[in-house]
C-alpha atoms as a PDB file:
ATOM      1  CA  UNK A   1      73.342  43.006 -59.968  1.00  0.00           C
ATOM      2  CA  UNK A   2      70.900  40.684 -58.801  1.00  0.00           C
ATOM      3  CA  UNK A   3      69.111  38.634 -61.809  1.00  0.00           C
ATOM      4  CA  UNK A   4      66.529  37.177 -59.734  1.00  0.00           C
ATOM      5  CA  UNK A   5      63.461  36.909 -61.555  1.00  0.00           C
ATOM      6  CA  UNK A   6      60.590  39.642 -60.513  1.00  0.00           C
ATOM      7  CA  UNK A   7      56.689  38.342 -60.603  1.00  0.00           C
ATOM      8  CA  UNK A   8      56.743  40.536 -63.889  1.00  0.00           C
ATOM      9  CA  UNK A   9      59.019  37.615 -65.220  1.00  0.00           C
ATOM     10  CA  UNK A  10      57.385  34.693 -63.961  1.00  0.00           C
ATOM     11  CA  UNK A  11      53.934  35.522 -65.237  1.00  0.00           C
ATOM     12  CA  UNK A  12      55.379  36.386 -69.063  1.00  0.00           C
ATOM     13  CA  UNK A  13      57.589  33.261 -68.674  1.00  0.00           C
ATOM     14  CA  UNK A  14      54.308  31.136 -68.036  1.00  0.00           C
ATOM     15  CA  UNK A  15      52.653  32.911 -70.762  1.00  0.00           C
ATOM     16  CA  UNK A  16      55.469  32.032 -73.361  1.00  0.00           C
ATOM     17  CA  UNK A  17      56.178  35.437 -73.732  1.00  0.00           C
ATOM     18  CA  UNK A  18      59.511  36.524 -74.934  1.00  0.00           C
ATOM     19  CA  UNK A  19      61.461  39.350 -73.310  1.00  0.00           C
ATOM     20  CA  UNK A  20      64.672  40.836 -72.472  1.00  0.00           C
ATOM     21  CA  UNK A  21      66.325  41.778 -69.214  1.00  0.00           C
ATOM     22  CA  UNK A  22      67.642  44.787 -68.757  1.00  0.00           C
ATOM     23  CA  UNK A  23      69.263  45.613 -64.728  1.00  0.00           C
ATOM     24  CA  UNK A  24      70.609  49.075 -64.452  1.00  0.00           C
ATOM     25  CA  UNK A  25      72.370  51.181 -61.127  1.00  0.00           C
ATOM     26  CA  UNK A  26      70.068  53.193 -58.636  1.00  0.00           C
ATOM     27  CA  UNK A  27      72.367  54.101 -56.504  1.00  0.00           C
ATOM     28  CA  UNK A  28      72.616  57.748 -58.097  1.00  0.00           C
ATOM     29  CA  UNK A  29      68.846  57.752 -57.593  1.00  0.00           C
ATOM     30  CA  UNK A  30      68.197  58.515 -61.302  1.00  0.00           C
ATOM     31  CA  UNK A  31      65.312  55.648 -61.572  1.00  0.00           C
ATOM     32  CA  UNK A  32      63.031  58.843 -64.116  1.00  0.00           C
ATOM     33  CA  UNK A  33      62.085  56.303 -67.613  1.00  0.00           C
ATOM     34  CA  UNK A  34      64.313  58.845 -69.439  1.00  0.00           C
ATOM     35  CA  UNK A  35      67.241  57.983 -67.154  1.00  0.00           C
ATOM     36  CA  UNK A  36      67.020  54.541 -67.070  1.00  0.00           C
ATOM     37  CA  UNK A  37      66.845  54.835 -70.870  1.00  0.00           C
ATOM     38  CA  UNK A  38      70.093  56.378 -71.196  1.00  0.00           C
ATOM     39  CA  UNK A  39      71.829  53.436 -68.553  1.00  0.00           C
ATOM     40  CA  UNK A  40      69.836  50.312 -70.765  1.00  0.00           C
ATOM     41  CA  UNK A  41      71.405  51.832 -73.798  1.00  0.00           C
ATOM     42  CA  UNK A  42      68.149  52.298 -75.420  1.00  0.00           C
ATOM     43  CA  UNK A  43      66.369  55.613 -77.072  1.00  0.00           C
ATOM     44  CA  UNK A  44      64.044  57.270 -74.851  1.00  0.00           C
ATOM     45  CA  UNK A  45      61.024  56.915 -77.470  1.00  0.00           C
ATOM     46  CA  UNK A  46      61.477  52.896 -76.736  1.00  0.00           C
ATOM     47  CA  UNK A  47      61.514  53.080 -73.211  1.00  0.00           C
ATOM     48  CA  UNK A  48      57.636  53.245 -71.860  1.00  0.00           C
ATOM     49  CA  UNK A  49      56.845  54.800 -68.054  1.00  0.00           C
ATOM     50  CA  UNK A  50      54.000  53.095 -66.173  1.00  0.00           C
ATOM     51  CA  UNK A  51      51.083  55.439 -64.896  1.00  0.00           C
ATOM     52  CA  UNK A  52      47.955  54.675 -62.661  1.00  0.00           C
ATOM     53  CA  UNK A  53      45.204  57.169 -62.515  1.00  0.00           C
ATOM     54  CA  UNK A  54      42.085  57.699 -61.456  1.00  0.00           C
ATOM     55  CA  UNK A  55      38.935  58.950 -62.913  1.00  0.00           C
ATOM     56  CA  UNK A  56      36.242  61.237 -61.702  1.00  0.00           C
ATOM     57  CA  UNK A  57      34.231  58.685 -60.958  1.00  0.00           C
ATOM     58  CA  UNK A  58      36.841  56.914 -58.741  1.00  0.00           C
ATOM     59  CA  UNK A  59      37.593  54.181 -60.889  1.00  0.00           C
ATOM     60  CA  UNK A  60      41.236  53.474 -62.025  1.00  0.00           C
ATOM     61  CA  UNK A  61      42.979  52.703 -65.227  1.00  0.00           C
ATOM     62  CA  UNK A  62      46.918  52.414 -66.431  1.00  0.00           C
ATOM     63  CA  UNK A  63      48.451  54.269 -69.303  1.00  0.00           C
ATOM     64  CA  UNK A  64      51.916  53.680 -70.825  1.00  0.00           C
ATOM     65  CA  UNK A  65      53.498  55.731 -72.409  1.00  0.00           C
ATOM     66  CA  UNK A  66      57.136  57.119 -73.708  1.00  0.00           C
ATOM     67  CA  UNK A  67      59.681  58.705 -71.192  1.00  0.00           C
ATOM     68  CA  UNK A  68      60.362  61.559 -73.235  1.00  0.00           C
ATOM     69  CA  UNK A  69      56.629  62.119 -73.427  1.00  0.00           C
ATOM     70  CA  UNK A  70      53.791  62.997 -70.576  1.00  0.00           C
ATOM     71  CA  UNK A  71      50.469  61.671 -70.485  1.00  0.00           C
ATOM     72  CA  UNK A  72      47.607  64.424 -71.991  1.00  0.00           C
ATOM     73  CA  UNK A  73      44.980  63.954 -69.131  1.00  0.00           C
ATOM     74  CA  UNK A  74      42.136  65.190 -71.778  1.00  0.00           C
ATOM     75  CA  UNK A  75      43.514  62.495 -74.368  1.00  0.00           C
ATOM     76  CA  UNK A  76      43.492  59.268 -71.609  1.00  0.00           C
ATOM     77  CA  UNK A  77      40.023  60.694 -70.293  1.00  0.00           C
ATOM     78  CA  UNK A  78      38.548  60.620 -74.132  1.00  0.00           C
ATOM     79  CA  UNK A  79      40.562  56.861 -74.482  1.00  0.00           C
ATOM     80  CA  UNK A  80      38.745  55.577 -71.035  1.00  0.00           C
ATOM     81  CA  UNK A  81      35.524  57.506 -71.848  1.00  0.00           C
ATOM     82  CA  UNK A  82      35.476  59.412 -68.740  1.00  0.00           C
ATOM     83  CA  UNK A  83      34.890  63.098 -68.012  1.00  0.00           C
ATOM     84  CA  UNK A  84      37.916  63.934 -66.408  1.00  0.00           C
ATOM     85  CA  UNK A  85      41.439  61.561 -65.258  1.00  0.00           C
ATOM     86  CA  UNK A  86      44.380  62.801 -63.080  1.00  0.00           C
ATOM     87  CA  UNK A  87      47.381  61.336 -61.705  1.00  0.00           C
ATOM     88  CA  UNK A  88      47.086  58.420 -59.076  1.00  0.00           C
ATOM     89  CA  UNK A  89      48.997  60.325 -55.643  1.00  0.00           C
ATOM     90  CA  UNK A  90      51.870  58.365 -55.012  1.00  0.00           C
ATOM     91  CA  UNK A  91      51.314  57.362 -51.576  1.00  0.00           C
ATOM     92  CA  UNK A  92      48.172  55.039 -52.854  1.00  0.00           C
ATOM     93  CA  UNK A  93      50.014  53.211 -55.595  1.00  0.00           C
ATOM     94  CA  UNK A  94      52.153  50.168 -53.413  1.00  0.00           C
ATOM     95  CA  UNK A  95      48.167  49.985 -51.782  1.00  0.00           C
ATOM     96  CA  UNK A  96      46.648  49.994 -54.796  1.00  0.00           C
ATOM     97  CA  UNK A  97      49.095  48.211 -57.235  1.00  0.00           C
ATOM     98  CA  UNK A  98      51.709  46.357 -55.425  1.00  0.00           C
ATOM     99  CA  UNK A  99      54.446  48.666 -56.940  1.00  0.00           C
ATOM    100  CA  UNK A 100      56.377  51.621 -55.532  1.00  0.00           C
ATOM    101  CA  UNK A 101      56.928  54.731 -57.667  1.00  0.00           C
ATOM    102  CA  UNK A 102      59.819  54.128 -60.100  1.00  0.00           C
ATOM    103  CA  UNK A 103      59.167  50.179 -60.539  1.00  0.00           C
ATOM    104  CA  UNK A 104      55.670  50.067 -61.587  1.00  0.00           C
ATOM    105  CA  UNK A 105      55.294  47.962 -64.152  1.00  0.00           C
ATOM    106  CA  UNK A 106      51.819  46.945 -66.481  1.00  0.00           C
ATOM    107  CA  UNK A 107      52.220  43.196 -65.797  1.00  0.00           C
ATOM    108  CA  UNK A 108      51.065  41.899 -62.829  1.00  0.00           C
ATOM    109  CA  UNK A 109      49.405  44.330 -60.655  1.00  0.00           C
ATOM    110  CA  UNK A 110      47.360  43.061 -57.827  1.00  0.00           C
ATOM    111  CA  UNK A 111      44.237  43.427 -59.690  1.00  0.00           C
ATOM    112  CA  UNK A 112      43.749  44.156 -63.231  1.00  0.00           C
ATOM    113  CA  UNK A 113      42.578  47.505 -64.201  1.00  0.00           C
ATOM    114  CA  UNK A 114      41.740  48.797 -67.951  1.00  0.00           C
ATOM    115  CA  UNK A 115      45.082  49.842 -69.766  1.00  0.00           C
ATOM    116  CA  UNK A 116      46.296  51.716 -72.807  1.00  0.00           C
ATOM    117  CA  UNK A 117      49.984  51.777 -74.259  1.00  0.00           C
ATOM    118  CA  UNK A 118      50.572  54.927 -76.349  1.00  0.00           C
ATOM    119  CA  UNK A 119      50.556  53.964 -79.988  1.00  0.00           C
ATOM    120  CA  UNK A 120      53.683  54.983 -80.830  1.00  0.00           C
ATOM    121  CA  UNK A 121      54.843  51.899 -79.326  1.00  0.00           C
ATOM    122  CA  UNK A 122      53.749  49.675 -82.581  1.00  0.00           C
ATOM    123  CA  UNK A 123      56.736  51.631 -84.051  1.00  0.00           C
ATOM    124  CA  UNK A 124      59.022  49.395 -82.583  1.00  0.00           C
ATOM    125  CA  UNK A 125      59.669  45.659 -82.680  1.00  0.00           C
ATOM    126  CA  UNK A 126      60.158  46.170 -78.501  1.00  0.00           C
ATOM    127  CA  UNK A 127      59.661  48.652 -76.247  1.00  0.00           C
ATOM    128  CA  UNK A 128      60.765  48.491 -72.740  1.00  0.00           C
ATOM    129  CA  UNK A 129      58.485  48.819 -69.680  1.00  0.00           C
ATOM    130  CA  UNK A 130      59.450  48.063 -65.837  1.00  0.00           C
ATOM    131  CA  UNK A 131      60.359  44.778 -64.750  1.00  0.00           C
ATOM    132  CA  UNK A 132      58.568  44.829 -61.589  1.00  0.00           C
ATOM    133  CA  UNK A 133      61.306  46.234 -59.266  1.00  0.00           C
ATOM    134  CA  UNK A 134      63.453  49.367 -59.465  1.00  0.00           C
ATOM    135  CA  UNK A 135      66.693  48.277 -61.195  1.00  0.00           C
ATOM    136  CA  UNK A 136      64.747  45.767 -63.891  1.00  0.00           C
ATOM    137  CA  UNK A 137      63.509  46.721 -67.275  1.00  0.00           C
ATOM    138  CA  UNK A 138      62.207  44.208 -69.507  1.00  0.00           C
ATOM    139  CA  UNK A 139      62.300  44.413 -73.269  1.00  0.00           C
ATOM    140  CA  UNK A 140      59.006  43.186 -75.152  1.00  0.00           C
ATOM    141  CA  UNK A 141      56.843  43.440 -78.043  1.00  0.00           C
ATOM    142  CA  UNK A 142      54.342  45.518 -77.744  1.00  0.00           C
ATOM    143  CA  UNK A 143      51.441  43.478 -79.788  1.00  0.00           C
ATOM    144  CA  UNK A 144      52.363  41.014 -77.672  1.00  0.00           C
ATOM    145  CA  UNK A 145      52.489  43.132 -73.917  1.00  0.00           C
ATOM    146  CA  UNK A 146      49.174  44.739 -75.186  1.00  0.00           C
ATOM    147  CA  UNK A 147      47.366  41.229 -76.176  1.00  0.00           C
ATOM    148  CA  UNK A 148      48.476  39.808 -72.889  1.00  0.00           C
ATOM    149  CA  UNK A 149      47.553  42.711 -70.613  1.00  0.00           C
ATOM    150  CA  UNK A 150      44.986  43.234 -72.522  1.00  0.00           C
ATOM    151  CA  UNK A 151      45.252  46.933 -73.115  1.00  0.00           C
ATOM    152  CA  UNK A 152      44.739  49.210 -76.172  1.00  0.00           C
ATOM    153  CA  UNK A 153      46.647  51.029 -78.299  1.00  0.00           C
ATOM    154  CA  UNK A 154      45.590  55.217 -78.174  1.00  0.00           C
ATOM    155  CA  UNK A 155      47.149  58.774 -79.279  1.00  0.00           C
ATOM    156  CA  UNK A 156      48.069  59.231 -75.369  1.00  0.00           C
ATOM    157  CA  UNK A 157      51.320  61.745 -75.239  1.00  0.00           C
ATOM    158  CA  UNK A 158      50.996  65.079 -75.269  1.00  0.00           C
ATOM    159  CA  UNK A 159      51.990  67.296 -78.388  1.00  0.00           C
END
């Protein structure tokens, strides 16, 4: 596999920010967070899945949460303090981000929008998130991702 480092890296490496890499196969075209879980080796609950939505008003925000869980629409709406949030259509996320679907990853998008990790995550001394590119995962602490980002911690997944 190729361990070049992704923009992900570079801007946690010039923040001092500790991570692990994790490169897994694609070529089965299982890149789903509860996939790549089961290739890094890790429990699904640790492994976090990147998602970009957008509000009634038209503005845009990024929750992460679990890959065994799915985001509660009503729960990120209450977190953002908007009336209503849905999913972000694929096609507009490379535009609007600077990731495709399946390596879109909290760090570095092209411009920063508000963000919330599921709190779940402060369960564990790392939880994994993309590295920037399908095929990378990147271990990190998630005190650390959120007070970087900055994002907050919310009840996000669904019951």
């Amino acid at each position: 596999m190729n361990a070049r480092k992704t923009n992900v890296m570079r801007l946690l490496d010039n923040a001092g920010i500790k991570y692990q890499m994790f490169e897994y196969p694609v070529d089965d075209g299982l890149i789903d967070a509860v996939s790549i879980a089961r290739k890094i080796g890790r429990d699904a609950e640790e492994v976090f899945k990147t998602l970009v939505t957008v509000s009634s008003s038209g503005e845009h925000f990024v929750f992460v949460v679990p890959a065994n869980g799915e985001l509660d629409l009503k729960k990120a709406a209450k977190a953002s303090g908007q009336k209503s949030i849905e999913m972000l259509p694929s096609r507009q996320l490379l535009p609007l981000t600077g990731y495709v679907h399946g390596g879109c990853s909290p760090v570095g998008m092209k411009k920063p929008f508000r963000t919330w990790i599921d709190e779940t995550a402060i369960l564990y001394d790392t939880i994994c998130v993309s590295g920037g590119k399908i095929g990378t995962n990147l271990a990190v602490n998630p005190e650390t991702l959120a007070a970087f980002l900055p994002a907050e911690f919310a009840d996000l997944a669904k019951e």
